[in-house]
Protein backbone atom coordinates (compact mmCIF):
# COMPACT_ATOMS: atom_id res chain seq x y z
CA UNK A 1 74.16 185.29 145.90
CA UNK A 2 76.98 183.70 144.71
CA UNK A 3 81.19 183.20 145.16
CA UNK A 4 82.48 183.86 141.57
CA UNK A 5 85.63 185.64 140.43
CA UNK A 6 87.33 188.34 142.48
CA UNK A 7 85.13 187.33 145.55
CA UNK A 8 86.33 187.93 148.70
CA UNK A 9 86.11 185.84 152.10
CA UNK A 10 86.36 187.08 155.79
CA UNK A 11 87.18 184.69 158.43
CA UNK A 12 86.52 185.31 161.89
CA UNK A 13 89.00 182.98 163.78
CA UNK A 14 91.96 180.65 162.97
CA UNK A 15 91.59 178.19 164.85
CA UNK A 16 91.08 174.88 163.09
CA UNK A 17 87.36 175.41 161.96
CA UNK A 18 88.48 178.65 160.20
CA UNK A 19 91.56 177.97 159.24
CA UNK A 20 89.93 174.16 157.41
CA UNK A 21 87.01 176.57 156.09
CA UNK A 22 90.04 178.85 154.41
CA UNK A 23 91.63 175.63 152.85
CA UNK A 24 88.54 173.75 151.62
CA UNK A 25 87.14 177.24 149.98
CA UNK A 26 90.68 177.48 147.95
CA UNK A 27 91.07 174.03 147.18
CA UNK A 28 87.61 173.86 145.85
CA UNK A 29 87.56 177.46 144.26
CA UNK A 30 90.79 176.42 142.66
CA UNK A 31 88.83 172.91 140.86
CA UNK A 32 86.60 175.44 139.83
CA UNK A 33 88.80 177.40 138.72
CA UNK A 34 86.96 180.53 140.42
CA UNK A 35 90.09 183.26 141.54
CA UNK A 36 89.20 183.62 145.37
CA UNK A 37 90.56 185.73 147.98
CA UNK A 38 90.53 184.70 152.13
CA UNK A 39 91.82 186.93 154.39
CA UNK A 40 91.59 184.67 158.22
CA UNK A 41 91.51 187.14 161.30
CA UNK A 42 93.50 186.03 164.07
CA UNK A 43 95.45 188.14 166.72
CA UNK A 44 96.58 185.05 168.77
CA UNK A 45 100.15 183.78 168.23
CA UNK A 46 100.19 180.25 167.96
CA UNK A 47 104.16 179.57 167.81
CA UNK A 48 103.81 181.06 171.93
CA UNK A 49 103.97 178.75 174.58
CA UNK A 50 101.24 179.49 177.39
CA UNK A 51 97.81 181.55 177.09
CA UNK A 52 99.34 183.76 174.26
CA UNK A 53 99.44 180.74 172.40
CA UNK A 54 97.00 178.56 173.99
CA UNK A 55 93.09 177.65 172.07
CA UNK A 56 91.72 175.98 175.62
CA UNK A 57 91.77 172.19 174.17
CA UNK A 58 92.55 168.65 175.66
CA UNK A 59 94.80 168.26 172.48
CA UNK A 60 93.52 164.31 171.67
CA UNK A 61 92.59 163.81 167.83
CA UNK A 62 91.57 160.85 165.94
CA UNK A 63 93.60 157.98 163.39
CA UNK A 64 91.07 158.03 161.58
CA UNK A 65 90.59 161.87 161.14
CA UNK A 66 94.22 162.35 160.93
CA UNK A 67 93.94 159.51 157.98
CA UNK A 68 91.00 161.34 156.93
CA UNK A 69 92.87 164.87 156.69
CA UNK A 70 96.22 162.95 154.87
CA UNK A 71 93.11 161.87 152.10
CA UNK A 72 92.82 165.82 151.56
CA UNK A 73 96.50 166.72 151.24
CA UNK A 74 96.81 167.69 154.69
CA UNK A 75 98.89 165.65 156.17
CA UNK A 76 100.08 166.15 159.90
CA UNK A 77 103.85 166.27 160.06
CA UNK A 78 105.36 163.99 163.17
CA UNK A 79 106.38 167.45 165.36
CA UNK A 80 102.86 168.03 165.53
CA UNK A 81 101.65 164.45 166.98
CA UNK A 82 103.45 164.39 170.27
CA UNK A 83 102.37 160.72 171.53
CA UNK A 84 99.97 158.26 170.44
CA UNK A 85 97.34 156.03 172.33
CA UNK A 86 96.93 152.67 171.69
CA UNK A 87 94.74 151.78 174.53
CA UNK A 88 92.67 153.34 177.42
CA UNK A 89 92.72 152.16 181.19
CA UNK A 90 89.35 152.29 183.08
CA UNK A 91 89.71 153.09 186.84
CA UNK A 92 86.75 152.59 189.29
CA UNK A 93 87.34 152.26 193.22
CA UNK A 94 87.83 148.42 192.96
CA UNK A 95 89.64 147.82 189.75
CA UNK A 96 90.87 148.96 186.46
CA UNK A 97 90.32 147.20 182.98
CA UNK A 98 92.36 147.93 179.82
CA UNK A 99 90.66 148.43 176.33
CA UNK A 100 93.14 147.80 173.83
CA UNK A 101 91.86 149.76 170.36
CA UNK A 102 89.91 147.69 168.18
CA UNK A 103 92.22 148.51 164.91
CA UNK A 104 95.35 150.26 164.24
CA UNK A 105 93.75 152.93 162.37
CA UNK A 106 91.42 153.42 165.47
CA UNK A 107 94.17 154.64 167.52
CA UNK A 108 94.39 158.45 168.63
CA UNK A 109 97.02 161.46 168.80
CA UNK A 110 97.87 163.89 171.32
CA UNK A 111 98.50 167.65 169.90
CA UNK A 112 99.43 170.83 171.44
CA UNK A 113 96.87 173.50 169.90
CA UNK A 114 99.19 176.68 170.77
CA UNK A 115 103.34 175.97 171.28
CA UNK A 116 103.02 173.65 174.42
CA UNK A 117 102.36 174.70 178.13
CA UNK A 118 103.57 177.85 180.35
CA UNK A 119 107.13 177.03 181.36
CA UNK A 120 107.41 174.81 178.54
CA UNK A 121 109.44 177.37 176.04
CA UNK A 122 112.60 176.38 178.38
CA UNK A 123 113.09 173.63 176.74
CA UNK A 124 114.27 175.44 173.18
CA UNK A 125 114.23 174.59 170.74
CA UNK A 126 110.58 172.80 171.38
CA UNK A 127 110.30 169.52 170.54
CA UNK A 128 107.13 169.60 168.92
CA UNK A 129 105.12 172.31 167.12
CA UNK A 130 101.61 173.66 167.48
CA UNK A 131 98.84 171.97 165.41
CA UNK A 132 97.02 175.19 164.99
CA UNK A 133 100.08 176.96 163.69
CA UNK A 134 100.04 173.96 161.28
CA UNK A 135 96.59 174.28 159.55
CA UNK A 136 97.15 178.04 159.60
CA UNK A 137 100.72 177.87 157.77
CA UNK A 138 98.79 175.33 155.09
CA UNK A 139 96.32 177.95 154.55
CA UNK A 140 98.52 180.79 154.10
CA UNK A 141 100.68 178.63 151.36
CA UNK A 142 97.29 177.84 149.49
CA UNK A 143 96.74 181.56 148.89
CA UNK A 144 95.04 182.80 152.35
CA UNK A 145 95.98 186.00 153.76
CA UNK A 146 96.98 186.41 157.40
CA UNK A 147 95.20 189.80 159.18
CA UNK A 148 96.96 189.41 162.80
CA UNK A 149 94.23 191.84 163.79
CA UNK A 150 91.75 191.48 166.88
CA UNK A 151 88.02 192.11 164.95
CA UNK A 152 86.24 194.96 167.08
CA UNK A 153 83.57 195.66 164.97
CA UNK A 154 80.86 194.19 162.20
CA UNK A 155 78.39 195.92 160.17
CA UNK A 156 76.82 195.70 156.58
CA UNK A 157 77.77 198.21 153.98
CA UNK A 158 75.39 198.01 150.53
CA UNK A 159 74.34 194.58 151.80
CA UNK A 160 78.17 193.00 152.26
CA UNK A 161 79.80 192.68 155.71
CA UNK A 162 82.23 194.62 156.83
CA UNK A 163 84.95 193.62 158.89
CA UNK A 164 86.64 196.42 161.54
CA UNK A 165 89.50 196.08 163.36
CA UNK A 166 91.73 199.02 165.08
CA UNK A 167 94.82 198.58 163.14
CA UNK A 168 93.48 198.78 159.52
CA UNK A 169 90.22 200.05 157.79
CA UNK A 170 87.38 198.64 157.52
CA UNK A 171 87.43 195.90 154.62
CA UNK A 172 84.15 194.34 153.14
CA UNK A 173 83.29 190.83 151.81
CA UNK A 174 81.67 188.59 150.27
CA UNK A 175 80.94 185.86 152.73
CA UNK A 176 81.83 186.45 156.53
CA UNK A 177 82.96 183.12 158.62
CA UNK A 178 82.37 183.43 161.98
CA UNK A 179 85.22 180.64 163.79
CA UNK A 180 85.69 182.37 166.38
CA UNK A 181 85.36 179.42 168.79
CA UNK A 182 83.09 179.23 172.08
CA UNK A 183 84.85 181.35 174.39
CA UNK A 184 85.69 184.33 172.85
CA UNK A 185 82.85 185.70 174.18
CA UNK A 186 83.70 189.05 172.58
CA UNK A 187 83.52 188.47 169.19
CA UNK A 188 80.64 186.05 170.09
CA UNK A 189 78.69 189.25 171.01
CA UNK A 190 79.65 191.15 167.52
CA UNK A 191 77.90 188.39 165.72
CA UNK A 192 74.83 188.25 168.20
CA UNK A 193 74.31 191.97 167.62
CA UNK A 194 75.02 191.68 163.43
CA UNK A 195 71.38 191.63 163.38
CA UNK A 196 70.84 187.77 161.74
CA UNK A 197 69.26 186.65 164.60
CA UNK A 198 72.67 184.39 165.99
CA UNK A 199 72.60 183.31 169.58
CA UNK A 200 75.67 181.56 170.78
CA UNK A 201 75.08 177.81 172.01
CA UNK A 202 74.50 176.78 175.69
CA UNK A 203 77.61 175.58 177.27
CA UNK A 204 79.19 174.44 180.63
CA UNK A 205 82.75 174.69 182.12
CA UNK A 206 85.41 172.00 181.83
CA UNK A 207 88.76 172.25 183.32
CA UNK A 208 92.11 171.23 181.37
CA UNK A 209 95.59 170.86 183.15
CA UNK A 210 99.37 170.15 181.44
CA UNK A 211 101.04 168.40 184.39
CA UNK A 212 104.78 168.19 183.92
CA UNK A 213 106.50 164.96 184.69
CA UNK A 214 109.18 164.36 182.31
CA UNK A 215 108.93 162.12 179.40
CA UNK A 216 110.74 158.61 181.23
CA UNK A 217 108.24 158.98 184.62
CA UNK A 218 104.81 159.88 181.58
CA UNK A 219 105.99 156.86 180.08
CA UNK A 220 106.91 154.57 183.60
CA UNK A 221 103.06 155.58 185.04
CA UNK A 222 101.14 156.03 182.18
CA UNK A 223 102.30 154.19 179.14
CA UNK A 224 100.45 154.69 175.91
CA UNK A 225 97.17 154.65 177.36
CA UNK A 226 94.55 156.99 178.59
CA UNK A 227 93.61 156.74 181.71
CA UNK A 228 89.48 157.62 182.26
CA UNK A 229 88.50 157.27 185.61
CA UNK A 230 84.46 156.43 186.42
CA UNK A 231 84.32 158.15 190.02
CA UNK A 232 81.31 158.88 192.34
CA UNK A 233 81.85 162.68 192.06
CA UNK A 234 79.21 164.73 192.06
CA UNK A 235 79.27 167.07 188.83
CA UNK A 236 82.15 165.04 187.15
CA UNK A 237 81.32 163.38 184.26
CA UNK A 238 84.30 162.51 182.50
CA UNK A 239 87.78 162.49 183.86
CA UNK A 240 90.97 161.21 181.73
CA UNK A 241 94.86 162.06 182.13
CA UNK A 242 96.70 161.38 179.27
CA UNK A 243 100.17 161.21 178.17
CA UNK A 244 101.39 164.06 176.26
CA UNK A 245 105.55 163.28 176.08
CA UNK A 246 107.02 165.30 178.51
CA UNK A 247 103.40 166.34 180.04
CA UNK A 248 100.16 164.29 181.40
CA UNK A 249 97.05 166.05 180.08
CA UNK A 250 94.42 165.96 182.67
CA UNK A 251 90.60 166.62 181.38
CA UNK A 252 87.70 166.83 183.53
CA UNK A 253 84.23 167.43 182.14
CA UNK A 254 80.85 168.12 184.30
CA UNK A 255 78.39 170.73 185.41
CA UNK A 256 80.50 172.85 187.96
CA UNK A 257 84.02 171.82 187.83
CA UNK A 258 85.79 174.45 190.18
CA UNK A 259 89.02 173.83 192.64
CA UNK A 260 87.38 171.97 195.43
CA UNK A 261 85.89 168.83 192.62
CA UNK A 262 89.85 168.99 191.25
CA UNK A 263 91.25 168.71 194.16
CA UNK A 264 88.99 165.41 195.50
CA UNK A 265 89.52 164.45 192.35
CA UNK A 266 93.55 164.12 192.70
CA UNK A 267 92.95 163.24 196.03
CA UNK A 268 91.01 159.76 195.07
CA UNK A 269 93.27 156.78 195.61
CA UNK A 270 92.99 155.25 191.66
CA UNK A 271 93.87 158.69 190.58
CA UNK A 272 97.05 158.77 193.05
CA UNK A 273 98.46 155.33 191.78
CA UNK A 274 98.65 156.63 188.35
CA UNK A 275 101.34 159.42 189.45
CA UNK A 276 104.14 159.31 190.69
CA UNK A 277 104.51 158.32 194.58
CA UNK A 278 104.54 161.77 196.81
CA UNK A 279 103.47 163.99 193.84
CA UNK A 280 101.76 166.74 194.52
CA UNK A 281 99.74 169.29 192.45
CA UNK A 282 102.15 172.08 191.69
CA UNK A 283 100.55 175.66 192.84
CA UNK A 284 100.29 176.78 189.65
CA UNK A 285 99.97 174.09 186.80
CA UNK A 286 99.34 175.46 183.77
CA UNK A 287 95.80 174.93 183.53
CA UNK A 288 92.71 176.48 181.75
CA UNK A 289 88.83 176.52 182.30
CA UNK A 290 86.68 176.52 178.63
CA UNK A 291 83.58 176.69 178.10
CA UNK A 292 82.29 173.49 176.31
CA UNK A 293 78.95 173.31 174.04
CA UNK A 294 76.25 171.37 175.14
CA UNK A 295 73.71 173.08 173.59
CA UNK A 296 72.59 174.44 170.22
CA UNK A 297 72.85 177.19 168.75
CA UNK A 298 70.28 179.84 167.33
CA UNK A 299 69.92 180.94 163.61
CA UNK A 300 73.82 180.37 163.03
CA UNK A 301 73.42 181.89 159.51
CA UNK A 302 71.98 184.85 157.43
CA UNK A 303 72.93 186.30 154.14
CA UNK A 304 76.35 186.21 153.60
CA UNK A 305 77.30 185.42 156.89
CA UNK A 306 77.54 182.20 158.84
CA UNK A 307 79.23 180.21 161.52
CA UNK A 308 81.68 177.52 161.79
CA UNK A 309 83.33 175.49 165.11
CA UNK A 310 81.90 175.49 168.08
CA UNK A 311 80.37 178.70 167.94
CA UNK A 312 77.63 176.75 165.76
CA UNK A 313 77.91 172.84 166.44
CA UNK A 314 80.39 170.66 168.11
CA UNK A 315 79.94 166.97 169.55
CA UNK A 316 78.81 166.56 172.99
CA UNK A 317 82.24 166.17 175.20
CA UNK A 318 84.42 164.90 172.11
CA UNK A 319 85.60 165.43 168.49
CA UNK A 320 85.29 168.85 168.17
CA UNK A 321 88.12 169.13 166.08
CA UNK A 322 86.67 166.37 163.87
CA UNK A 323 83.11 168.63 164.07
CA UNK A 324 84.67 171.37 163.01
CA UNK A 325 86.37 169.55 160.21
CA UNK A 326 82.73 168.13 159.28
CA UNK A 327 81.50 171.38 159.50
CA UNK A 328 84.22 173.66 157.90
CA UNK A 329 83.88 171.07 154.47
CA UNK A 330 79.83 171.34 154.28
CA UNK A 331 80.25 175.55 154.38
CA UNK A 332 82.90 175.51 151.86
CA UNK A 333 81.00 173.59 149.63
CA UNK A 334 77.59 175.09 150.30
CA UNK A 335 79.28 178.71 149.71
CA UNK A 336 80.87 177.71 146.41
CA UNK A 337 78.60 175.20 144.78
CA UNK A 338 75.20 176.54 146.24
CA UNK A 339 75.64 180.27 147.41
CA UNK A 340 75.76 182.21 150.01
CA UNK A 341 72.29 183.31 151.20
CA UNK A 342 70.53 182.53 153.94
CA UNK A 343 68.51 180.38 151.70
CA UNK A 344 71.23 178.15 150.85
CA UNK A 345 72.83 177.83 154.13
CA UNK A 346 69.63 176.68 155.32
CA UNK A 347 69.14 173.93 152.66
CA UNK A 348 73.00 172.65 152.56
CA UNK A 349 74.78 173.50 155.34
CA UNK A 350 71.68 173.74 158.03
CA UNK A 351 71.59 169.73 157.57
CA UNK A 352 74.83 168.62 158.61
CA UNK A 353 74.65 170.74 161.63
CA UNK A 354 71.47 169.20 162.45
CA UNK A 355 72.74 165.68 162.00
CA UNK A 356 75.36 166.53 165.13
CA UNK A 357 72.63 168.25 167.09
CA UNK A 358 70.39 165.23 167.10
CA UNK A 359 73.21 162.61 167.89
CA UNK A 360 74.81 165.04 170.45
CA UNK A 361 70.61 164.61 172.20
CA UNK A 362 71.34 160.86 172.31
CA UNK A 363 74.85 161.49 173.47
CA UNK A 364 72.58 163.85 176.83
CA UNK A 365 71.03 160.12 177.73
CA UNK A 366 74.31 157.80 177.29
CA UNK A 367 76.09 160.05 179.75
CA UNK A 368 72.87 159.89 182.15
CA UNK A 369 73.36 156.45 181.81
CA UNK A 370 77.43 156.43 183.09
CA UNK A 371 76.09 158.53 186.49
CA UNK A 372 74.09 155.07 187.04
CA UNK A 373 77.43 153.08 186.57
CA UNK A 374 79.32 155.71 188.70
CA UNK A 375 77.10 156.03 191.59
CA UNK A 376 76.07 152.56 192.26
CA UNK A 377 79.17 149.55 192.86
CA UNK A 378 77.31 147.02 191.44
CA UNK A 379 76.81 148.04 188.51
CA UNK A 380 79.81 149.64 188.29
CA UNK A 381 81.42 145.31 189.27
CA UNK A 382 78.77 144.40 186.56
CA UNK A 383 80.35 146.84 183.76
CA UNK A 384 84.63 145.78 184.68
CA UNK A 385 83.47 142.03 184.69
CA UNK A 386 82.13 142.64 181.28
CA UNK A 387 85.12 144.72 180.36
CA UNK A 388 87.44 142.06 181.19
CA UNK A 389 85.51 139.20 179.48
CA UNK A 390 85.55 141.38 176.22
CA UNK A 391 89.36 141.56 176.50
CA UNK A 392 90.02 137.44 175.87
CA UNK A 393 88.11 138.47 172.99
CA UNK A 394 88.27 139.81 169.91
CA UNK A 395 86.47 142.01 166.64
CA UNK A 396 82.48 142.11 167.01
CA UNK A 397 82.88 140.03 170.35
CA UNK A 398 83.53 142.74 172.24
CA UNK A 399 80.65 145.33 171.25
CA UNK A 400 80.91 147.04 175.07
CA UNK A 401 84.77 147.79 174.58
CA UNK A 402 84.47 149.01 171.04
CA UNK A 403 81.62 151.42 172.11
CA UNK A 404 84.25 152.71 175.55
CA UNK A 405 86.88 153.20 172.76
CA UNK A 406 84.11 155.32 170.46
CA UNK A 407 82.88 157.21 173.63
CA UNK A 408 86.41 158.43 174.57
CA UNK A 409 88.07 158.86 171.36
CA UNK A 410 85.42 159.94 168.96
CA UNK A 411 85.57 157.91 166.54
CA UNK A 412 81.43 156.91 165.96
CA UNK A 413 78.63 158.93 166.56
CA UNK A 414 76.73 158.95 169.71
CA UNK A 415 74.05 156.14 167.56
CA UNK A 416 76.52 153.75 166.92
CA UNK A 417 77.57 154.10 170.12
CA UNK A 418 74.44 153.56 171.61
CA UNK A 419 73.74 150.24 169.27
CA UNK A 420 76.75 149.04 170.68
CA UNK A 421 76.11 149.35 173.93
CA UNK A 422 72.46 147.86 173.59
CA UNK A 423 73.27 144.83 171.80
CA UNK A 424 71.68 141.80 173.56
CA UNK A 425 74.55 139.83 174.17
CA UNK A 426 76.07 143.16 175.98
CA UNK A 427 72.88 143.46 178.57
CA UNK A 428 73.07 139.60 178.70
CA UNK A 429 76.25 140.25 179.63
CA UNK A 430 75.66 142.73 181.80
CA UNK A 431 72.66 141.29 183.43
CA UNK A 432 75.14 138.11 184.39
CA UNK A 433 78.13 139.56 185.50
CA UNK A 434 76.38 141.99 187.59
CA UNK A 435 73.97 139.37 189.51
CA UNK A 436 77.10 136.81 190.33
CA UNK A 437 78.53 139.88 191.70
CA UNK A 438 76.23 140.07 194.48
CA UNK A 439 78.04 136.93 195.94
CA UNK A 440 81.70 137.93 195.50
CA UNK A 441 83.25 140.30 197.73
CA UNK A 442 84.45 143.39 197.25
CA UNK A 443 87.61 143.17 195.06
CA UNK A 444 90.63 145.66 195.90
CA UNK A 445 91.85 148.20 193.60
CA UNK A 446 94.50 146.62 190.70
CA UNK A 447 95.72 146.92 187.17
């Protein structure tokens, strides 16, 4: 089964994993000089501001993906990257330590996946644009087609899939991409009953809020920094506002995050020093509750058909925009180069998928690991006295900060992560800073 001339491409989704799968198919079909047509599904409007518009994401990408992407011709235009970070602040109860990024490149970008926040289209024209719109705009100008069609139906006809949506008849393909992304549970059940054997990955809720401040009092509380916070809730697991020009970005990632955890979250002291004296939550931020992937999926591929995004592998609580670029490459490549059975999907693409499956297991025990840090104040002394120490510091000396800095932004995998944090000189560290601890009292909270 093979991609050759006059073949034709369905994708499910255009978010960024199908709308990168559309470009790397006709940029590589084009070096082959194979005539390909895409046509991408997608009935969401990305240039409208609230859920219309919306793809449930924090909105934080990589440098060094964006440098990555500008290596491929894509290359993100300024209205797209609203702010950048150049260093995170870690809050515990007693004290908060800065971690400046190792390298320039290493910084990160904040993006608005749809056309900002509900409420936000007041401010015409917007001042930035959406970074979905983006890829799917790059796509169309490389040849793609745009079907602004909801997909209500899949079946096989003579072996191809068919695509069916209520505004058109049913079109078949080639190759069918399922992007359609973790929670549209919908179409996630059209490719579970296709009959390829597809079972969507396990997953958890996470909670993301655009909290309006105004650009001068973002900038006068919160700087150019993420601020994580490592607090004894129980269920959080990772909680980080970050500045977004005129908006804060909060993101809070656990087992059951539901209204009570967000509202002792904002309630914590080091969470109310970061906003703006008297704030209060406003009754109805503009907020959203995905479903994140924790878990792997089953059989994400048959003949003809397979899955891209986090409908087959994301990282663990990070980067799943860079997954999905990882992800959306290997299929286009696989498809053209190798073909489109199962057969090949299991020997080319199958791999890289496994490669983030087994560092998103070691990413399960690092982030056992924090609930140590955040439910005992020793350790948690221990880990800021390190912290600080590393930041007098500088390059390979300061192996702890540099893995913080991968853990929130992405950067590294899970492994190098881990080798960073297990160095010797780290647990020596550690192991040091956390003993003279025990006879110095309790410090108060402070920048």
């Amino acid at each position: 089964m093979k991609l050759v001339n006059g073949s034709t491409v369905a994708i499910a989704g255009g978010g960024p994993a199908g709308t990168l799968t559309a470009i790397f198919l006709l940029d590589l079909a084009a070096k082959m000089r194979i005539s390909l047509a895409v046509d991408i599904y997608e009935p969401k409007i990305f240039s409208a501001t609230g859920p219309k518009g919306c793809n449930m994401c924090g909105g934080v990408i990589s440098e060094s993906l964006m440098q990555l992407l500008a290596t491929e011709g894509i290359l993100l235009p300024p209205s797209v990257v609203i702010d950048t970070i150049n260093a995170y602040i870690l809050h515990t109860d007693e004290e908060s330590a800065r971690i400046e990024a190792p390298r320039q490149e290493m910084r990160i970008a904040t993006i608005f996946r749809g056309a900002g926040p509900q409420g936000s289209e007041k401010q015409q024209p917007l001042p930035w644009k959406s970074f979905d719109l983006f890829l799917l705009e790059l796509a169309l100008q490389k040849g793609a087609r745009h079907l602004p069609h909801a997909v209500i139906g899949l079946e096989r006809r003579e072996g191809r899939p068919s695509v069916i949506t209520a505004s058109a008849p049913p079109l078949s393909y080639d190759l069918l991409v399922g992007a359609v992304g973790i929670n549209q549970s919908k179409n996630l059940q059209l490719f579970e009953s296709f009959g390829f054997g597809y079972i969507r990955p396990q997953t958890t809720r996470a909670y993301v809020g655009e909290l309006y401040l105004g650009a001068e009092t973002v900038q006068s509380h919160l700087g150019h920094a993420m601020h994580v916070f490592l607090l004894n809730i129980p269920h959080l697991k990772f909680a980080a506002i970050t500045p977004k020009g005129h908006y804060a970005t909060l993101i809070l990632l656990g087992d059951q995050i539901d209204a009570p955890l967000v509202e002792q979250f904002f309630q914590a002291p080091e969470v109310r020093k970061c906003l703006p004296e008297g704030w209060e939550i406003p009754v109805q931020p503009c907020h959203c509750q995905p479903q994140i992937q924790i878990g792997p999926p089953v059989h994400p591929f048959g003949d003809r058909v397979v899955m891209v995004g986090d409908a087959c592998v994301s990282r663990l609580y990070k980067d799943g925009i860079g997954a999905a670029h990882r992800l959306a490459k290997r299929c286009a490549l696989t498809a053209l180069v190798h073909g489109v059975s199962e057969q090949d999907f299991n020997r080319h693409y199958w791999p890289s998928c496994r490669g983030l499956l087994w560092d998103n297991r070691l990413g399960h025990l690092l982030f056992a690991m924090d609930h140590l840090f955040r439910s005992s104040p020793l350790l948690r002394r221990g880990l800021m006295g390190v912290l600080k120490q590393e930041h007098s510091l500088s390059g390979h000396a300061c192996p702890l900060s540099s893995a913080f800095w991968n853990t929130f932004t992405g950067s590294a995998s899970y492994t190098r992560i881990a080798r960073d944090m297990l160095r010797p000189t780290v647990l020596w560290r550690l192991l040091r800073t956390t003993a003279s601890s025990l006879f110095q009292p309790q410090r108060g909270a402070g920048a």
